[in-house]
Protein backbone atom coordinates (compact mmCIF):
# COMPACT_ATOMS: atom_id res chain seq x y z
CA UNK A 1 11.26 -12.06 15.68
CA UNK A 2 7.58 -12.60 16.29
CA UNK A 3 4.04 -12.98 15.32
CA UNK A 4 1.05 -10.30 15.56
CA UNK A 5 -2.22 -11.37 16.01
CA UNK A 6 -5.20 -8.84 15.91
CA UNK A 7 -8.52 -10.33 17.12
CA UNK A 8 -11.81 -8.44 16.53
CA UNK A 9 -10.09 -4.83 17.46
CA UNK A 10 -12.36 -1.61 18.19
CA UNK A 11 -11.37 1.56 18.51
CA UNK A 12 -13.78 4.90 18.89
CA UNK A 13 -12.88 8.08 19.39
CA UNK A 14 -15.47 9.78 21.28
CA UNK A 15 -19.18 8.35 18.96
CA UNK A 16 -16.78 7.94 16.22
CA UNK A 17 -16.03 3.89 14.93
CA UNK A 18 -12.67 4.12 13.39
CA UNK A 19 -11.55 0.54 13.35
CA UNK A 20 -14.79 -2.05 13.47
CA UNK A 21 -13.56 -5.79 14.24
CA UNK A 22 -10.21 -5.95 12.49
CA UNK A 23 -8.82 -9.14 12.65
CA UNK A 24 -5.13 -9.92 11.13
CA UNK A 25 -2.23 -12.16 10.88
CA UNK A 26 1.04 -10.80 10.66
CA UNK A 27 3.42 -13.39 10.01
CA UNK A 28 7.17 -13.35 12.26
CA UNK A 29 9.95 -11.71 10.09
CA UNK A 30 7.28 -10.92 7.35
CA UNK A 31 7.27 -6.79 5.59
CA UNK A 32 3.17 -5.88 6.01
CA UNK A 33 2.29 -2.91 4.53
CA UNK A 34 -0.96 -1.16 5.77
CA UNK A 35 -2.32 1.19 3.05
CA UNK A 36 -5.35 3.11 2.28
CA UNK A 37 -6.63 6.44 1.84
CA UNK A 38 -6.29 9.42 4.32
CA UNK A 39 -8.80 8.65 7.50
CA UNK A 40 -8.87 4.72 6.63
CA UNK A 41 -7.40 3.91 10.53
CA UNK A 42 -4.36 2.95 9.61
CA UNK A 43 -2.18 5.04 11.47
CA UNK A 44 -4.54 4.55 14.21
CA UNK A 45 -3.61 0.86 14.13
CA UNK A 46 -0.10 1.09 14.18
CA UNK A 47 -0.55 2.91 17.16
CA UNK A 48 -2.80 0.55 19.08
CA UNK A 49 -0.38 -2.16 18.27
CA UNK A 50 2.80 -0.30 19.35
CA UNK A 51 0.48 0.81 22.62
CA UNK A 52 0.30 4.76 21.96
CA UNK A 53 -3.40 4.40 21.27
CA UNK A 54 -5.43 2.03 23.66
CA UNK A 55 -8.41 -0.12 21.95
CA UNK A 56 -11.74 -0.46 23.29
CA UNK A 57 -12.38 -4.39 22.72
CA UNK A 58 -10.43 -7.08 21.36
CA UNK A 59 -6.89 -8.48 21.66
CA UNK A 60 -3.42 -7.75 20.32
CA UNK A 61 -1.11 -10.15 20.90
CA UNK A 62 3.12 -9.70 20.06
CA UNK A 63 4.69 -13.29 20.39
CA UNK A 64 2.34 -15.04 21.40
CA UNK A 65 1.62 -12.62 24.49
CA UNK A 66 -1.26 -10.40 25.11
CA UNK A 67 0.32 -6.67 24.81
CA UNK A 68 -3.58 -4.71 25.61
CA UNK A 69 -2.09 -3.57 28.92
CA UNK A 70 1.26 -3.14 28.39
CA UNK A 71 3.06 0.15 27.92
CA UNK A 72 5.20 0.58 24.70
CA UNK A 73 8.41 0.16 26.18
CA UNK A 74 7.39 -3.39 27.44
CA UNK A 75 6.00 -4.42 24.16
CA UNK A 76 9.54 -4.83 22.57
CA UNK A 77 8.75 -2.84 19.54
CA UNK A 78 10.45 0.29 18.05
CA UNK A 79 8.44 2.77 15.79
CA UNK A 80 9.66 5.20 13.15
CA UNK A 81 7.51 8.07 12.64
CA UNK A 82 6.65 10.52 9.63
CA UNK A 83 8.71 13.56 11.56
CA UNK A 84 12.67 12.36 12.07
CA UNK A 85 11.87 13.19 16.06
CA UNK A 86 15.69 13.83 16.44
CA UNK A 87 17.33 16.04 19.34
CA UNK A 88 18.87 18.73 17.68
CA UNK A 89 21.42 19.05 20.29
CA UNK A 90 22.75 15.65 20.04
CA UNK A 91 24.93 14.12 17.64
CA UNK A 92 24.19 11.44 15.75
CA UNK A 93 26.08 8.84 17.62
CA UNK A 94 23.82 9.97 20.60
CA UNK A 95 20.61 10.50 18.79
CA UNK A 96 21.52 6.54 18.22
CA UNK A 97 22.43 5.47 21.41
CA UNK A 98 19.60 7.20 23.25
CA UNK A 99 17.07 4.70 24.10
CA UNK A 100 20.32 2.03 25.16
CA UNK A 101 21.37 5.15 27.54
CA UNK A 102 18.08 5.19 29.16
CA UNK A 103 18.34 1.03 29.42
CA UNK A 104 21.53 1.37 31.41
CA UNK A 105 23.45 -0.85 28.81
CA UNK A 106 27.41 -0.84 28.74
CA UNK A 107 29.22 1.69 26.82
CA UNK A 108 30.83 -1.36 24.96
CA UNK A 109 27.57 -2.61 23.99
CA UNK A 110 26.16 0.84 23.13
CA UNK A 111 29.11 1.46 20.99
CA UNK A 112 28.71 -1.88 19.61
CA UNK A 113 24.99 -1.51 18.21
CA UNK A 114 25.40 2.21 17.71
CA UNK A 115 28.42 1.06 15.09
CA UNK A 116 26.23 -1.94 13.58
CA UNK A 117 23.57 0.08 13.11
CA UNK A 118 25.64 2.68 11.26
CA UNK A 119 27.16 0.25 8.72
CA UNK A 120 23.74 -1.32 7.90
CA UNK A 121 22.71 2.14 7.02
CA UNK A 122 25.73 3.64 5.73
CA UNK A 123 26.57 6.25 8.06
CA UNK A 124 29.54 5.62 9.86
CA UNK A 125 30.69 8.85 8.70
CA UNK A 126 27.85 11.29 10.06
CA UNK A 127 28.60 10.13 13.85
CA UNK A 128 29.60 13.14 15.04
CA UNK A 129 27.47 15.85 13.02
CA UNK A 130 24.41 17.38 14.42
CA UNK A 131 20.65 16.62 12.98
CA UNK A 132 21.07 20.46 10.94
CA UNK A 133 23.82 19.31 8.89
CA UNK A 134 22.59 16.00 7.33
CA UNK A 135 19.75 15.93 4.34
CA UNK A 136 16.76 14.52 5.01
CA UNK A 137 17.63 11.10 3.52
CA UNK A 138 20.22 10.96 6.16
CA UNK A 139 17.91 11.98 9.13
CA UNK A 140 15.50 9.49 8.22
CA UNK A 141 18.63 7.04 7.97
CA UNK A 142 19.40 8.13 11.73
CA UNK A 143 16.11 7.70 13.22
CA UNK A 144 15.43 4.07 11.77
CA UNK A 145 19.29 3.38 13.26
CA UNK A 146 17.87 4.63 16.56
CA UNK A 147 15.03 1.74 16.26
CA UNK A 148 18.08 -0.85 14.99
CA UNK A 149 19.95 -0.31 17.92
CA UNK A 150 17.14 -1.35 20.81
CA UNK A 151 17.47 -4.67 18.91
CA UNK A 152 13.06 -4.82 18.97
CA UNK A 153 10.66 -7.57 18.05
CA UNK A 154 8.74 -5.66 15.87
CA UNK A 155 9.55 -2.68 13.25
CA UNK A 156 6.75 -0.08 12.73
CA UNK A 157 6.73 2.36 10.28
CA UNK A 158 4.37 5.02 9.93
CA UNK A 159 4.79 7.37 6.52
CA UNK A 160 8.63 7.45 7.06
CA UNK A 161 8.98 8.76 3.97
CA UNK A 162 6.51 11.13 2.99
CA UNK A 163 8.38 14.25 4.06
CA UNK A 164 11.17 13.38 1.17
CA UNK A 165 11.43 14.33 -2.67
CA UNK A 166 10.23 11.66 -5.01
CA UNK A 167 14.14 10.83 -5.85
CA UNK A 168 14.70 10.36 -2.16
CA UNK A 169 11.61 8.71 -1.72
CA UNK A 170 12.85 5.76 -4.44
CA UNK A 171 16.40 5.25 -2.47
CA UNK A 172 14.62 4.67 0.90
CA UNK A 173 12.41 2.31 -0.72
CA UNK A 174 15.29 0.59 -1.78
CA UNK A 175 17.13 1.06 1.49
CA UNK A 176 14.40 -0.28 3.23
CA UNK A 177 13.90 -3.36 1.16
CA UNK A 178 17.10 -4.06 1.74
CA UNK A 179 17.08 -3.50 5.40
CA UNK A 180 14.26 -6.02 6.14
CA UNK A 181 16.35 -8.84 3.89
CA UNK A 182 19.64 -7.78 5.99
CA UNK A 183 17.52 -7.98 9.70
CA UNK A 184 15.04 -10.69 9.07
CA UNK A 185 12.94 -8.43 10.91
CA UNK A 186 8.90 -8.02 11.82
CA UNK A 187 7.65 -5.31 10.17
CA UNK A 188 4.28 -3.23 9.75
CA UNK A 189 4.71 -0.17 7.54
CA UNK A 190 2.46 2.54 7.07
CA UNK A 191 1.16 4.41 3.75
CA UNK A 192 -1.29 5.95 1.58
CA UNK A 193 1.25 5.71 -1.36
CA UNK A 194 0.02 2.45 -3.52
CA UNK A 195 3.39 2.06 -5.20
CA UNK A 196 5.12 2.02 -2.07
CA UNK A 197 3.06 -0.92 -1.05
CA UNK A 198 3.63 -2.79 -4.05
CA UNK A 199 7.33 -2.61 -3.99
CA UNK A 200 8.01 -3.06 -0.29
CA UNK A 201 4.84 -5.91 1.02
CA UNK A 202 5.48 -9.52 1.29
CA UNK A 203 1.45 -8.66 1.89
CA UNK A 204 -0.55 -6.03 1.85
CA UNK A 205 -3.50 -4.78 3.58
CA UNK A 206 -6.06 -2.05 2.23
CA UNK A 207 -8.04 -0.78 5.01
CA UNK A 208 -10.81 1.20 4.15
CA UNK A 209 -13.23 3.43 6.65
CA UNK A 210 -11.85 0.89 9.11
CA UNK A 211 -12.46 -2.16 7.55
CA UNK A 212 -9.84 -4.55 6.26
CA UNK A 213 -10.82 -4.53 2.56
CA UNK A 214 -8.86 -7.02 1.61
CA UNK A 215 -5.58 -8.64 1.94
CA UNK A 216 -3.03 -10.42 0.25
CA UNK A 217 0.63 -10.01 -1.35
CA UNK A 218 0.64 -7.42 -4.21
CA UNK A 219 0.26 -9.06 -7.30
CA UNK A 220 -2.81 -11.15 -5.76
CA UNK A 221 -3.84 -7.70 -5.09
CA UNK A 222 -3.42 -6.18 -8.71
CA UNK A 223 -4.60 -8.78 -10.13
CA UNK A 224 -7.94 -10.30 -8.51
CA UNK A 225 -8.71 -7.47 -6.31
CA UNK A 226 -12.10 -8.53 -4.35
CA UNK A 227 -13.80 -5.23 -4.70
CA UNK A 228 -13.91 -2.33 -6.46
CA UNK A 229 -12.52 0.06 -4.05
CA UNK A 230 -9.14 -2.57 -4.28
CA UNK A 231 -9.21 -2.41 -7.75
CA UNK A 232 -9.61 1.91 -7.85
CA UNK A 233 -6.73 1.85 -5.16
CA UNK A 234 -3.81 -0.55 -6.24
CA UNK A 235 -2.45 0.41 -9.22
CA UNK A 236 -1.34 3.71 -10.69
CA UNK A 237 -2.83 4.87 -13.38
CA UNK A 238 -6.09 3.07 -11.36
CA UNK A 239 -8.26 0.13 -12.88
CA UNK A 240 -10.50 1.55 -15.56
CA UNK A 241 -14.37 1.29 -14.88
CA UNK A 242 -17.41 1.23 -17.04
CA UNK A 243 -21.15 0.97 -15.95
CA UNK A 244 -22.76 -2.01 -17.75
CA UNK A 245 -25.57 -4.19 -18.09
CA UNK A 246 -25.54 -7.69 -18.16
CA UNK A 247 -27.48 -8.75 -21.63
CA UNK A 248 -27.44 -12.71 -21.64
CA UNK A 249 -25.66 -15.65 -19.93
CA UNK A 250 -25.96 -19.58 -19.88
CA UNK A 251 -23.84 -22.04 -18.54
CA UNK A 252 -20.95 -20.88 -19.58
CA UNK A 253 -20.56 -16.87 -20.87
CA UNK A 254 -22.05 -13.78 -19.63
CA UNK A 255 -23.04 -11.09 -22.29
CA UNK A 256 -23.03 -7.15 -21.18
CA UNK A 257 -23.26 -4.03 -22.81
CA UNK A 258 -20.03 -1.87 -23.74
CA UNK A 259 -20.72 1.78 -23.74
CA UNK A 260 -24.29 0.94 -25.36
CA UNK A 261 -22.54 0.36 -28.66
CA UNK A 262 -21.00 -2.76 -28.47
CA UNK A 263 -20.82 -6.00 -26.35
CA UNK A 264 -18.56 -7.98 -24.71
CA UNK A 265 -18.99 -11.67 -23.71
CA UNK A 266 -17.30 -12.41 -20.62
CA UNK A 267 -16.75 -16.19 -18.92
CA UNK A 268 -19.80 -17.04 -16.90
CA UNK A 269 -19.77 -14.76 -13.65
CA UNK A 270 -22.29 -15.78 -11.13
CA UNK A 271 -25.77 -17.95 -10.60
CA UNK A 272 -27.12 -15.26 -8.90
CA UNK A 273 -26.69 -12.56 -11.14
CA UNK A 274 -29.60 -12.14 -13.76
CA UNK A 275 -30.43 -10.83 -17.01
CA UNK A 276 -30.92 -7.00 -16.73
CA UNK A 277 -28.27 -6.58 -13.55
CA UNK A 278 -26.15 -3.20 -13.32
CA UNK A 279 -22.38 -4.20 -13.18
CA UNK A 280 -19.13 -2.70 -13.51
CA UNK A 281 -16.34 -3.78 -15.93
CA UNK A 282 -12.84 -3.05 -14.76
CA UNK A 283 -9.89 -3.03 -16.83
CA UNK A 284 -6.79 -1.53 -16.38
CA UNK A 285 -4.61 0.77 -18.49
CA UNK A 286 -2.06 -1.33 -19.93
CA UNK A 287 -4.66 -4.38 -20.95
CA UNK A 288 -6.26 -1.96 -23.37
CA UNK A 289 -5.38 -2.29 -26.64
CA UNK A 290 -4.71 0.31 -28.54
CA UNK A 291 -5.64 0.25 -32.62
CA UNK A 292 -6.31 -3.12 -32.19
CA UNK A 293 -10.06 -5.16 -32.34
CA UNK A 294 -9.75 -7.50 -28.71
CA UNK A 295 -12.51 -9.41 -28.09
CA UNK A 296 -14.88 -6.39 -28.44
CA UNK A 297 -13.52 -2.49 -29.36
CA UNK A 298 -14.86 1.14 -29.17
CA UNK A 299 -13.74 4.67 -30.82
CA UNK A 300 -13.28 7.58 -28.76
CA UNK A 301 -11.04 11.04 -28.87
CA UNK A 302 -8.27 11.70 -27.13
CA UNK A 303 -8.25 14.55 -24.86
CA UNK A 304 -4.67 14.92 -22.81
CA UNK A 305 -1.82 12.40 -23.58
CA UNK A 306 1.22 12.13 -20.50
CA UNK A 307 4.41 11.10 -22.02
CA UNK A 308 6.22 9.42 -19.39
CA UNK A 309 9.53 8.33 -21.65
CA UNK A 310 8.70 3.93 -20.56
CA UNK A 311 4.94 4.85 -21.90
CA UNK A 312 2.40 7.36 -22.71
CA UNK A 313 -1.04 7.22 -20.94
CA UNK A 314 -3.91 9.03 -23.40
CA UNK A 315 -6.95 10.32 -21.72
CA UNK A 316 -10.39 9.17 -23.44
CA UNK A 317 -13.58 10.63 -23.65
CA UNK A 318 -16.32 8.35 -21.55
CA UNK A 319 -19.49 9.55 -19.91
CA UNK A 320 -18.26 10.02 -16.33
CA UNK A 321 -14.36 9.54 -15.23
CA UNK A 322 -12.33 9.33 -18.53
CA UNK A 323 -10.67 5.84 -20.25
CA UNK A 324 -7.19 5.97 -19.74
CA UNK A 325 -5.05 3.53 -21.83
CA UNK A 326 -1.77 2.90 -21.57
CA UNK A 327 0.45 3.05 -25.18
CA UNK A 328 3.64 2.40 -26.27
CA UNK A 329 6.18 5.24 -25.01
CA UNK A 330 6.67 6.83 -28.75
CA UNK A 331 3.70 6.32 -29.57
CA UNK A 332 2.99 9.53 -32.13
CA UNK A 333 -1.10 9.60 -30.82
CA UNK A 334 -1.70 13.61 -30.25
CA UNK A 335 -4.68 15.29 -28.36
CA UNK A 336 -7.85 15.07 -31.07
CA UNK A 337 -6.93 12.03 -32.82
CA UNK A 338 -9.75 9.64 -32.39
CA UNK A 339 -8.46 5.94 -31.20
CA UNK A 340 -9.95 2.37 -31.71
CA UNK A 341 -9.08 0.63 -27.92
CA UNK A 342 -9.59 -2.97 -27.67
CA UNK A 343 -10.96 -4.85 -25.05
CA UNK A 344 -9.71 -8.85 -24.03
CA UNK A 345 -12.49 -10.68 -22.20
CA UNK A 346 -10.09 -12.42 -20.00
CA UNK A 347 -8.30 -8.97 -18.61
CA UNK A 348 -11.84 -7.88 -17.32
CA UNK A 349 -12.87 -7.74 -13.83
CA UNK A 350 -16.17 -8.16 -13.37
CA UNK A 351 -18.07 -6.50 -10.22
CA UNK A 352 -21.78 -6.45 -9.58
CA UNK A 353 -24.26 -3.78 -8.15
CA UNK A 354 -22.45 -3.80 -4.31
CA UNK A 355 -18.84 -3.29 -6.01
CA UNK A 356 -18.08 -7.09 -4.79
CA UNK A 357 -15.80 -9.28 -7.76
CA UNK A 358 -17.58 -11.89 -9.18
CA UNK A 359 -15.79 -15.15 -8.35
């Protein structure tokens, strides 16, 4: 398989900058995961790097080669989109052996892959049925077995799975997971759907109005995200955040304010922040503690509680977006009972006044 390197890429469309100087590693035989919200350029760089979408400066290289100027069927990659793209006329067997056709390969060989294919995905049996009488599990199935069979260097994915039900949705997860370990394979995958980031990246990367906002695999992710928009993104419930004010530091601890009624003392954050400085305190759902003192705690009402079964999530009353906190799954808290939630210094994020972590 093979490398992809992405040096200072550009892309416009028309006065519009949708991807400004992304550069990225993607590491041969390595499961990247592109994710961010809707209009982040992510699909638009899956597409530059397959060769649907030309870019307007900088390089992409597959393999060591520079691919700007080559079409997509010289770049050695195969791409599965969000629609199945399937010819409803064709069986499956052919829908498979399509692109091999138009390569002039041996029926032997076409068989061959076409057969390979099928047992990796576990459909030997739907050979011979049309696209109309298989679910759409199975098409999806079918149109990642067409990309098996060119044999490419590279596997992209864009939203392959958002058309499905949630239930569906989990077993191509898993199918796909297990795909990557069975081919060894390249590939970039493409989603706005956090938890399917987390489950399928070796490493992730959250793009953001174009930007690479950061990158890394997923727990480096969940757990020291660089920014704020990181932290809102990964994770599901997303990180809690509360406006503060830091009160006092020295050399070792920073002081700030906790919803102007109590305070938390944090390790020491930064020598450039100061006395007085507006920063946000992130914290995530299930590092709050419920009925329980922490390093600091607060009282508030609950408002909604989600019983999920594994856990309950209870909705808080705070000035702006509510506290959500994550409590045991039979937990007996109801809507109006007012909760004490405690707060551990060393689950805080820090970030200061331009949403950057301190370090």
């Amino acid at each position: 398989m093979a490398d992809i390197n992405i040096n200072t890429v550009n892309k416009y469309f028309g006065d519009v900058h949708v991807i400004k100087d992304i550069s990225l590693d993607v590491k041969s035989q390595s499961f990247t995961v592109l994710v961010g919200p809707s209009g982040c350029g992510k699909s638009t760089m899956l597409r530059m790097i397959a060769g649907l979408e030309d870019i307007n400066s900088g390089t992409i290289s597959i393999d060591g080669q520079v691919v700007n100027d080559l079409p997509p069927k010289e770049r050695n990659i195969a791409m599965v989109f969000q629609s199945y793209a399937l010819y409803p006329h064709m069986t499956v067997f052919d829908n498979m052996a399509f692109g091999l056709k138009l390569e002039k390969r041996s029926k032997d060989e076409i068989n061959e892959r076409v057969q390979e294919a099928a047992r990796i995905l576990q459909i030997e049996d739907y050979l011979q049925r049309k696209p109309k009488q298989l679910s759409g599990g199975q098409r999806q199935r079918v149109a990642i077995g067409r990309a098996i069979t060119r044999k490419p260097k590279v596997f992209l994915f864009d939203e392959p799975l958002s058309n499905l039900d949630a239930a569906l949705r989990v077993q191509m997860r898993v199918e796909l997971a297990k795909l990557h370990d069975e081919l060894n394979a390249t590939m970039i995958y493409v989603t706005h759907d956090q938890t399917e980031a987390m489950t399928l990246a070796d490493d992730i990367v959250v793009l953001d109005e174009g930007i690479v906002s950061q990158k890394g695999s997923p727990m480096k992710l969940y757990n020291t995200p660089s920014n704020l928009f990181v932290g809102g993104f990964i994770g599901s419930p997303k990180m809690n955040f509360i406006k503060s004010t830091i009160i006092s530091k020295n050399n070792d601890s920073t002081e700030v304010n906790l919803f102007e009624s109590s305070k938390l003392t944090v390790p020491k954050i930064s020598d450039i922040s100061s006395e007085g400085d507006q920063v946000q305190i992130g914290i995530r759902p299930e590092h709050l503690l419920v009925n329980q003192e922490g390093d600091a705690s607060w009282e508030s009402k609950v408002f909604v509680v989600e019983k999920l079964g594994s856990g309950t999530f209870l909705y808080l009353e705070k000035e702006g977006e509510p506290l959500v906190v994550e409590a045991a799954g039979d937990s007996n808290i109801k809507v109006g009972d007012t909760v004490k939630i405690g707060f551990n210094a060393s689950r805080c994020h820090i970030f200061d006044n331009s949403d950057q972590a301190f370090q």
